[in-house]
Protein backbone atom coordinates (compact mmCIF):
# COMPACT_ATOMS: atom_id res chain seq x y z
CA UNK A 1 -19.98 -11.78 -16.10
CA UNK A 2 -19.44 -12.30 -19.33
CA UNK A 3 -16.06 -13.33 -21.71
CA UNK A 4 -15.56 -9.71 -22.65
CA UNK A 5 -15.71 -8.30 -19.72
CA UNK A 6 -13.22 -10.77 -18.03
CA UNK A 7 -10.74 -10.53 -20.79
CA UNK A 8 -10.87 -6.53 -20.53
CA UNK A 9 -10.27 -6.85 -16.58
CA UNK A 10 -7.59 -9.23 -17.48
CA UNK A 11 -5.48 -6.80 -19.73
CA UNK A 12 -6.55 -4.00 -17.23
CA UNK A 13 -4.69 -6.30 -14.88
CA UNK A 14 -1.76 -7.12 -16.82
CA UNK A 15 -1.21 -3.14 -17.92
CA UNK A 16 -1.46 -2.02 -14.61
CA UNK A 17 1.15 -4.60 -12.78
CA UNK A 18 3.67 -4.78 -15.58
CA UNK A 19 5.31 -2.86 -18.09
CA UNK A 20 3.61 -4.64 -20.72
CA UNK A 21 2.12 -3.41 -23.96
CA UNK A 22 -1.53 -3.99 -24.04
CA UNK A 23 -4.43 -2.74 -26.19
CA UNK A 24 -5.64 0.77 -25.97
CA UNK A 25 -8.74 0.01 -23.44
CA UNK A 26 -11.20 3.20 -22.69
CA UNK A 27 -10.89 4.58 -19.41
CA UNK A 28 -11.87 1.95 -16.71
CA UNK A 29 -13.56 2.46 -13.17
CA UNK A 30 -11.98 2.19 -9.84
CA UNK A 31 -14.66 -0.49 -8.95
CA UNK A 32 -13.28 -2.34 -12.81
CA UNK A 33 -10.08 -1.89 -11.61
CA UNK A 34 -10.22 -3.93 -8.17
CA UNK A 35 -12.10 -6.39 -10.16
CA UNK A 36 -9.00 -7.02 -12.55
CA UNK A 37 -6.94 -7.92 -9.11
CA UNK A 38 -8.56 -11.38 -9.22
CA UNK A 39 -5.84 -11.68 -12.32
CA UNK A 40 -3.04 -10.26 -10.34
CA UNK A 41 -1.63 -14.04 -9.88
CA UNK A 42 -2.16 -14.53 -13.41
CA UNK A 43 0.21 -11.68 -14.33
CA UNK A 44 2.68 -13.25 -12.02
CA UNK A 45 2.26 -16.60 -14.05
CA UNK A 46 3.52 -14.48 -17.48
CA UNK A 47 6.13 -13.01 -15.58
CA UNK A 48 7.53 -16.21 -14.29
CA UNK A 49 7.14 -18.26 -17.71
CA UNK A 50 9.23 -15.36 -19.30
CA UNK A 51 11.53 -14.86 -16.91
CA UNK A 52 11.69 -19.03 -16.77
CA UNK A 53 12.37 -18.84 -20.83
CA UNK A 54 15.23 -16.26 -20.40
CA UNK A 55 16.77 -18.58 -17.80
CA UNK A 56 16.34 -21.83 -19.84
CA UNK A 57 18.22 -19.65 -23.00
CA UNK A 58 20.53 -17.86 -21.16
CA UNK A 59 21.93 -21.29 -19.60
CA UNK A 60 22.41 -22.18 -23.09
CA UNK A 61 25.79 -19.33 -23.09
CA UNK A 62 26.64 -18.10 -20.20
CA UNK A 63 27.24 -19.61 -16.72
CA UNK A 64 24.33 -20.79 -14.05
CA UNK A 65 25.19 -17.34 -11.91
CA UNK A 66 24.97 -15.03 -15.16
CA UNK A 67 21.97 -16.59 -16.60
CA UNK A 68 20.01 -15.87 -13.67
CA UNK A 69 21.17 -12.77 -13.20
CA UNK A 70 19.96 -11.86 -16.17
CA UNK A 71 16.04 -13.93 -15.56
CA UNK A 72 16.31 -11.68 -12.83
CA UNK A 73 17.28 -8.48 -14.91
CA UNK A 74 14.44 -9.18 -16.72
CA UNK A 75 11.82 -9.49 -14.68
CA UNK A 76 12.42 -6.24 -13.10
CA UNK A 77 12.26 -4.69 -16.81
CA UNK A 78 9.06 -6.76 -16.84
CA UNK A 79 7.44 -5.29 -13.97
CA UNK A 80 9.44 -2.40 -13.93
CA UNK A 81 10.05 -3.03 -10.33
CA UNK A 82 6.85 -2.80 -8.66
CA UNK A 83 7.10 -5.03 -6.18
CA UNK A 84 10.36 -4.48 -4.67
CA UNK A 85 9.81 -0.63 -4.71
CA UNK A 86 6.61 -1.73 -2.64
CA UNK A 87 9.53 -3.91 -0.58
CA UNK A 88 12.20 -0.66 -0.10
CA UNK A 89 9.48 1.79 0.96
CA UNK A 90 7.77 -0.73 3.58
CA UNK A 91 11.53 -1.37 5.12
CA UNK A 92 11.77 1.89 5.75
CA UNK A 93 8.39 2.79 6.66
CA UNK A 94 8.34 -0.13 9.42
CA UNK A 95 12.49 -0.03 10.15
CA UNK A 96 12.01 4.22 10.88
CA UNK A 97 8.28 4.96 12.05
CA UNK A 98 7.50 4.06 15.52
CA UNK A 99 3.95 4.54 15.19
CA UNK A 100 1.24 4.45 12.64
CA UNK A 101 1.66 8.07 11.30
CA UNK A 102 5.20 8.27 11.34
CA UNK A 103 5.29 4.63 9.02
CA UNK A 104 2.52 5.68 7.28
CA UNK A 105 4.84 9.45 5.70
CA UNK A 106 8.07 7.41 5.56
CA UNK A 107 6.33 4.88 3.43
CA UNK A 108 4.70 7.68 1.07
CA UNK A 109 8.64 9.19 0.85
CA UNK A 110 9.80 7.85 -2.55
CA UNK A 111 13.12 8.57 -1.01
CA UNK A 112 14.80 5.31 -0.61
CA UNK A 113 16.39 5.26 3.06
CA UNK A 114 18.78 2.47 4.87
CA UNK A 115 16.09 -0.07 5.50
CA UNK A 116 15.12 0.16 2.59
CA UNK A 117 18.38 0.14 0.48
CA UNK A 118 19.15 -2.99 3.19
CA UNK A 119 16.08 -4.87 2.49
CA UNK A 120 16.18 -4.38 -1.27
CA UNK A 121 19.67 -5.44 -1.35
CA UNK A 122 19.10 -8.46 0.70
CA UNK A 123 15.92 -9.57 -1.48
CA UNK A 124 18.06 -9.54 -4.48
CA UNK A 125 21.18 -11.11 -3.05
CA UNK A 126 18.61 -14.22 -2.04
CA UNK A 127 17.17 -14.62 -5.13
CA UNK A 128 20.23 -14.79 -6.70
CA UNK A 129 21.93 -17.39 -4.47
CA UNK A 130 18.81 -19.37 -3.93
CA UNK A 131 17.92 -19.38 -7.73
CA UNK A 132 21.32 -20.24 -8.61
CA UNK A 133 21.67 -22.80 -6.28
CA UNK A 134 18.29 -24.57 -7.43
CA UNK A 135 20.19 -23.91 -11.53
CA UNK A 136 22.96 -26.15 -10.21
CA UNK A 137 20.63 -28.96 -9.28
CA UNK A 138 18.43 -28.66 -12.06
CA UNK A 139 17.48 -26.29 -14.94
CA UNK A 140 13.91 -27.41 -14.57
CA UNK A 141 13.51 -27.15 -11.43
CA UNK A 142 15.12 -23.69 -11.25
CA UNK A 143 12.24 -22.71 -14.30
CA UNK A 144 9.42 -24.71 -12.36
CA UNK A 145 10.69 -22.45 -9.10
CA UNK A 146 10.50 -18.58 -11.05
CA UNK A 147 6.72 -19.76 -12.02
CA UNK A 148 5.93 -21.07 -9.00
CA UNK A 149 7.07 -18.51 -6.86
CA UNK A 150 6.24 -15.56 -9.25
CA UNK A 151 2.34 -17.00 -9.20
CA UNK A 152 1.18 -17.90 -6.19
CA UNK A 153 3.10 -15.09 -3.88
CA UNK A 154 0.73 -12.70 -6.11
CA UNK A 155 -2.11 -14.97 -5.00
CA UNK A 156 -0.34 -14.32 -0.86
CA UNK A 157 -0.74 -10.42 -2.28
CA UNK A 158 -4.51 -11.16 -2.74
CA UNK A 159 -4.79 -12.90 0.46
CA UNK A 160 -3.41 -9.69 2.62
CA UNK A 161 -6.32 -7.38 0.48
CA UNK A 162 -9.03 -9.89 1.43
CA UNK A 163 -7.85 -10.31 5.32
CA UNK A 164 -6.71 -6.30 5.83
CA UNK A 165 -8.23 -2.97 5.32
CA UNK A 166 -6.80 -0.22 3.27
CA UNK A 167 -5.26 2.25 5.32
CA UNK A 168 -3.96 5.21 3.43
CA UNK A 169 -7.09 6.66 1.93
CA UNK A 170 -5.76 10.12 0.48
CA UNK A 171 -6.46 10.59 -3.09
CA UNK A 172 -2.07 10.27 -4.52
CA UNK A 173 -2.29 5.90 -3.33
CA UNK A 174 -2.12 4.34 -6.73
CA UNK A 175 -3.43 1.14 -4.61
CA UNK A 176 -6.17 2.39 -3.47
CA UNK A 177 -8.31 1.79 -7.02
CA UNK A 178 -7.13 -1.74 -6.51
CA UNK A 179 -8.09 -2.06 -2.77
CA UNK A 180 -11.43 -0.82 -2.60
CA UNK A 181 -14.30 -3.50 -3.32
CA UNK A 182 -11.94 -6.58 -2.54
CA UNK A 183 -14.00 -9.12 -2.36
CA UNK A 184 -14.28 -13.15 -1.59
CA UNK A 185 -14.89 -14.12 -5.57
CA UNK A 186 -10.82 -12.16 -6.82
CA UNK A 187 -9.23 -13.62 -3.57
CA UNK A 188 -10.94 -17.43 -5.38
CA UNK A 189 -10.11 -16.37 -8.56
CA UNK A 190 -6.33 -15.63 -7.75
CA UNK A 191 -5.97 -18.71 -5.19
CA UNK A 192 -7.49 -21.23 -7.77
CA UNK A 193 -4.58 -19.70 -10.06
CA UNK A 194 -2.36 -20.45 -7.33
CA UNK A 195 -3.33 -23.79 -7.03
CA UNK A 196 -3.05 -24.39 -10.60
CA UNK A 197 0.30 -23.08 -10.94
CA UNK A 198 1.47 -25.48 -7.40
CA UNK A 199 0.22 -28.52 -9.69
CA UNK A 200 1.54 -27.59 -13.18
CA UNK A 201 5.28 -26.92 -11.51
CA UNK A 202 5.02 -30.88 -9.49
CA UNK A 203 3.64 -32.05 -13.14
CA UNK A 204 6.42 -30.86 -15.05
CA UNK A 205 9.29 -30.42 -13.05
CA UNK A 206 11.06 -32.75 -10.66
CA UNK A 207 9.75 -31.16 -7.78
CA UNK A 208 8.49 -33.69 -5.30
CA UNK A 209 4.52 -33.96 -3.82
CA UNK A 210 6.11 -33.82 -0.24
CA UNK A 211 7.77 -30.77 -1.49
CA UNK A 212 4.77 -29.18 -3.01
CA UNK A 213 3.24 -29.98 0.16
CA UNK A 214 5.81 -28.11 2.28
CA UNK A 215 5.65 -25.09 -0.26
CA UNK A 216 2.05 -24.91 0.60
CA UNK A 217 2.84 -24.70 4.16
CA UNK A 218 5.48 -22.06 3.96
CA UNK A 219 3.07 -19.97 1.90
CA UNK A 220 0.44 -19.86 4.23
CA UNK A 221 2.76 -19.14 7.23
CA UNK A 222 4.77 -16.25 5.25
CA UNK A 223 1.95 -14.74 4.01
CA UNK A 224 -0.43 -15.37 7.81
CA UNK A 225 3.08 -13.74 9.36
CA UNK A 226 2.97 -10.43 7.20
CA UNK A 227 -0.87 -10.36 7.40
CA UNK A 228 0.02 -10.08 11.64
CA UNK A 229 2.40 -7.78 11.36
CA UNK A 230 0.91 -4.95 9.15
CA UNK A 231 -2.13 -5.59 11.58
CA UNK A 232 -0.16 -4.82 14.92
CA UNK A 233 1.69 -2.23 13.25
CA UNK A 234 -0.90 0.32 11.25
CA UNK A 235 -4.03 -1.50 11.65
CA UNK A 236 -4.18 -2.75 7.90
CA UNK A 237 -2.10 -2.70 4.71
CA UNK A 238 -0.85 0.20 2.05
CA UNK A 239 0.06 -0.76 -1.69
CA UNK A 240 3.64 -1.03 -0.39
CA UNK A 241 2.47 -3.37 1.81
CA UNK A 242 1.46 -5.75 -0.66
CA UNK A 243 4.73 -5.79 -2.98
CA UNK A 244 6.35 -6.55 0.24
CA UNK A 245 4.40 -9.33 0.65
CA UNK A 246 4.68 -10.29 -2.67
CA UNK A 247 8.69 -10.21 -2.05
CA UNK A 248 8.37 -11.99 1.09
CA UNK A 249 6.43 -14.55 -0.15
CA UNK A 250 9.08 -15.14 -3.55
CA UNK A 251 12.16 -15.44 -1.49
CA UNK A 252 10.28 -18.11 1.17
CA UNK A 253 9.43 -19.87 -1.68
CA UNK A 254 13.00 -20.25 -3.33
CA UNK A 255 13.84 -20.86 0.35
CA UNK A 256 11.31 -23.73 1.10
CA UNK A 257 12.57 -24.97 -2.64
CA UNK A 258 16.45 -25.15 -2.59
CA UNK A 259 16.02 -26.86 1.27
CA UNK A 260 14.26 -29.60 -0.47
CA UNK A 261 16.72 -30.16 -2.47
CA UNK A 262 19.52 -30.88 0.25
């Protein structure tokens, strides 16, 4: 392991995840690529300090509602909706299959269906009420909350990979590269970011230790609940699986987060 080689996996990471610019890089390995997933809660870091920086100078114009509207606008740019595409195709997947194979060709359907139009519309809706509501209280805490959450429900991601196996092995799964190879030493990697990130937002913000505490504890039950489910329903997880997760794990964050506030 050397600097080099970590930095490469790192912009691997951050090209593959987001819509990013990053430096041409000669064509990687699938083994290279699974490696760079120990990064994956790293991304989410940069995409919740930008998204946090849009807030905090949006807020300086334009009402609490319409500045995180447009955090949120952002991000999606950012990551050019990964995640919640991951989000609409599991809804419908889970919502209209009855058994593994029928979940498993509704999920592969890029065709957005009522579930998944439901669910997406839902996620969004939350965010914007629960990030707004936090903006109300305080700007800070509403900045602390996009990094927070945007972090360590990429490191919940990481946790489904390490727990799961990959069940959609056909050659078109753009997670498969990412899933095979998972091992003990990304899922440390992107937890110790996780960790980081929990500290840094009770550090700087106003957030609480008992509320940091709590977080914790609604992480790990979010992200245990969604590790049972895909389980009893198809036996393991697809790459749709984790940007549900990922989603899942956001909003019960912002949940967990404007509760402690009442």
């Amino acid at each position: 392991m050397t600097l080099s080689t970590e930095i490469r996996r790192l912009w691997i990471a951050l090209g593959y995840f987001t819509r990013v610019p990053v430096p041409a890089l000669e064509h990687w390995s699938d083994t290279e690529l699974s490696r760079s997933a120990r990064y994956f809660p790293l991304v989410g870091s940069l995409v919740g300090l930008l998204s946090a920086m849009v807030l905090m100078l949006a807020c300086q114009f334009w009402p609490p509602g319409v500045a995180v509207l447009l955090s949120m606008t952002f991000s999606l740019l950012l990551t050019g909706a990964f995640h919640e595409d991951g989000l609409a195709d599991s809804a419908d997947g889970f919502g209209g299959g009855f058994d593994r194979k029928r979940v498993l060709e509704i999920m592969k359907d890029s065709r957005i269906g009522t579930y998944g139009a439901a669910a997406l519309l839902i996620a969004l809706l939350l965010k914007f009420s629960l990030l707004s509501a936090v903006h109300t209280e305080s700007v800070s805490q509403a900045m602390a909350a996009l990094f927070l959450a945007h972090t360590v429900s990429r490191a919940g991601a990481l946790s489904v990979m390490l727990r799961l196996d990959y069940v959609r092995m056909d050659d078109s799964a753009r997670a498969k590269p990412v899933a095979q190879s998972m091992g003990l030493v990304e899922w440390q990697v992107g937890a110790a970011t996780g960790a980081i990130a929990l500290l840094l937002a009770w550090a700087l913000s106003s957030i609480s230790l008992p509320a940091v505490i709590a977080l914790l504890g609604v992480v790990a039950a979010s992200t245990l609940a969604c590790i049972a489910y895909f389980r009893k329903r198809i036996g393991g997880y697809t790459g749709d699986c984790l940007g549900a997760t990922q989603q899942i794990v956001e909003i019960s964050i912002y949940l967990a987060l404007c509760a402690s506030l009442t």
